[in-house]
Protein backbone atom coordinates (compact mmCIF):
# COMPACT_ATOMS: atom_id res chain seq x y z
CA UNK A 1 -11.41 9.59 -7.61
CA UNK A 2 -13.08 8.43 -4.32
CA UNK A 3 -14.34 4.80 -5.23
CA UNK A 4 -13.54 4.68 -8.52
CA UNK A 5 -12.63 1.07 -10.27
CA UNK A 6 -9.39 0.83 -12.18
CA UNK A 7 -8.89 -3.07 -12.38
CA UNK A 8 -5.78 -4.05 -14.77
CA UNK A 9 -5.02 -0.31 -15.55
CA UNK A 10 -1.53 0.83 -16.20
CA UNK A 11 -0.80 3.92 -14.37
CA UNK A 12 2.98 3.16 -14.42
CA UNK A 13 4.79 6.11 -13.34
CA UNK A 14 1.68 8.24 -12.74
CA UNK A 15 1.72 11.11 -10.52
CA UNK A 16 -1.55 10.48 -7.86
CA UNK A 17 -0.07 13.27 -4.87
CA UNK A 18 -2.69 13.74 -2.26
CA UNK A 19 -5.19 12.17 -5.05
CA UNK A 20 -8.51 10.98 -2.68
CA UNK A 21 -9.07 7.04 -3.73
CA UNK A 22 -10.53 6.28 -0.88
CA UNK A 23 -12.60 2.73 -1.26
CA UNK A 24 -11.11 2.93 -5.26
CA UNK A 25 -10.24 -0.84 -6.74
CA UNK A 26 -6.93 -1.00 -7.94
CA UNK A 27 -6.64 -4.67 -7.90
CA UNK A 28 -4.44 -6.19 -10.48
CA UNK A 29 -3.33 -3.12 -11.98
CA UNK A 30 0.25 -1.89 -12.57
CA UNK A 31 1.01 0.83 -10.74
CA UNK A 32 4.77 0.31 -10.95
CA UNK A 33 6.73 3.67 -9.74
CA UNK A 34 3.50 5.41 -9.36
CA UNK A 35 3.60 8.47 -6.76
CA UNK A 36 0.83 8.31 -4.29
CA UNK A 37 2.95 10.41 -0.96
CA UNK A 38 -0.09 11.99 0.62
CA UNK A 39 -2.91 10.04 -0.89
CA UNK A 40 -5.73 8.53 0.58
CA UNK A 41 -6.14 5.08 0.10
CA UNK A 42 -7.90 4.12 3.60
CA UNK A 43 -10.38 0.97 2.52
CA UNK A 44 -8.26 0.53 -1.32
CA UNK A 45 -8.53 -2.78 -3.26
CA UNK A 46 -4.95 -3.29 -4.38
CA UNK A 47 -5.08 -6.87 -4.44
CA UNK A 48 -2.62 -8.69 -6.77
CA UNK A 49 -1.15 -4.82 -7.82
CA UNK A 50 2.06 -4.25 -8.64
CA UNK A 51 3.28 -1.46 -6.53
CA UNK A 52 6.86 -2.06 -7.49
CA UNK A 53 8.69 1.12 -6.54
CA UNK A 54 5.71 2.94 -5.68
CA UNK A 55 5.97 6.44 -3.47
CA UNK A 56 4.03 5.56 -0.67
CA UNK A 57 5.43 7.76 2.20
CA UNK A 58 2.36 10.03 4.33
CA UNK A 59 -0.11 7.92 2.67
CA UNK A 60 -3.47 6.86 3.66
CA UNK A 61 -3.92 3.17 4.11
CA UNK A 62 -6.10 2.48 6.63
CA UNK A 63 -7.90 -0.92 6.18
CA UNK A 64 -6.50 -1.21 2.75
CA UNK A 65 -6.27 -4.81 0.91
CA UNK A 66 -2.00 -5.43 -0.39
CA UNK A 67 -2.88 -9.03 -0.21
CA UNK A 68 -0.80 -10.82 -3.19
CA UNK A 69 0.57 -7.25 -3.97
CA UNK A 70 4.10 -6.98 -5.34
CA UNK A 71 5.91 -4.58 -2.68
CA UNK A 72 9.44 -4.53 -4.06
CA UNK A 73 10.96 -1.17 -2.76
CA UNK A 74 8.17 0.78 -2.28
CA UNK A 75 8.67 3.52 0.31
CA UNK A 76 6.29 3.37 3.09
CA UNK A 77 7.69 5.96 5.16
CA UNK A 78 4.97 7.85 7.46
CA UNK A 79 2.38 5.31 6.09
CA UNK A 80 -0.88 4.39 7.94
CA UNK A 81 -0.90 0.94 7.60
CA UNK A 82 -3.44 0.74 10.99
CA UNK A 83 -5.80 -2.68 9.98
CA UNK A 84 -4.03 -3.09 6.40
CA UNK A 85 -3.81 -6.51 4.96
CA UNK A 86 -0.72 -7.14 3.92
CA UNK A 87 -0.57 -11.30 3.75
CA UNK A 88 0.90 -12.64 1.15
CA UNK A 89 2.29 -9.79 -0.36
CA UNK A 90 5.52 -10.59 -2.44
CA UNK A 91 9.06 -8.81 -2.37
CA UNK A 92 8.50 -6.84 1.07
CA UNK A 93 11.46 -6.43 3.85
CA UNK A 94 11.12 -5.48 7.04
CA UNK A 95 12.82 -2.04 7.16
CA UNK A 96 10.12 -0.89 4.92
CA UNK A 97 7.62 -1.89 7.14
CA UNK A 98 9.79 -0.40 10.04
CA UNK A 99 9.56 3.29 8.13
CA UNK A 100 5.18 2.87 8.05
CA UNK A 101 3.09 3.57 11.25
CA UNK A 102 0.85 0.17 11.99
CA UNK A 103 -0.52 -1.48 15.15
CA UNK A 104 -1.72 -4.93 16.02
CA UNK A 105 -4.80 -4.68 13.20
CA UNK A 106 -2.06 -4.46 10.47
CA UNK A 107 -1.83 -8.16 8.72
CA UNK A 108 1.87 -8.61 7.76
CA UNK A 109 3.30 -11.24 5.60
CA UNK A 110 4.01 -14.21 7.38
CA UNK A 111 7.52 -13.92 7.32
CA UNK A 112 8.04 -10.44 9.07
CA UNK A 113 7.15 -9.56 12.33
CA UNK A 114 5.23 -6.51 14.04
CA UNK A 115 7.61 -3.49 14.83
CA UNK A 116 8.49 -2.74 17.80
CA UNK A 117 7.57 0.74 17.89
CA UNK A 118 3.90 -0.24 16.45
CA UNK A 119 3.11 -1.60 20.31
């Protein structure tokens, strides 16, 4: 699925485990409760996606775009979020930022701050 374009789909609740979307455009699409632990998302357009719930933990999000994206309790434990863009992203706290591995290239909201452990 490694670039593939899936603007305004509904994949709520799919099952996407260790699924290669690496470069894919997800932006705008509802991918409420969807199950991407293990994936690679490293350079994804999620942009405006709503990621509400979503099963993030061990994935691959190197350089991804979560600009605008709606975060609310998605688990990003063991995440690479190393140069993600994260600004503006709606409904995110900072202990699940805490749980996802970043470093000074991740963008964060405006309201949370850089973990410490990321330094």
């Amino acid at each position: 699925m490694e670039g593939t374009v899936l603007c305004d789909a509904n994949l709520e609740g799919a099952v996407l485990c260790d699924a290669n979307l690496e470069g894919a455009i997800l932006c705008d699409a509802n991918l409420e409760e969807v199950n991407f632990e293990g994936s690679n998302l490293q350079d994804a357009n999620l942009i405006g996606s709503n990621l509400q719930k979503a099963k993030l933990a061990g994935a691959n999000l190197d350089s991804a775009l979560l600009s605008t994206a709606n975060l609310q309790e998605a688990n990003f434990q063991e995440a690479n979020l190393c140069g993600a863009n994260l600004s503006g992203s709606e409904n995110v706290e900072s202990q699940q930022i805490e749980q996802a591995i970043g470093d000074r290239t991740t963008i964060l909201p405006e309201n949370l701050k850089i973990p410490q452990h990321w330094r």
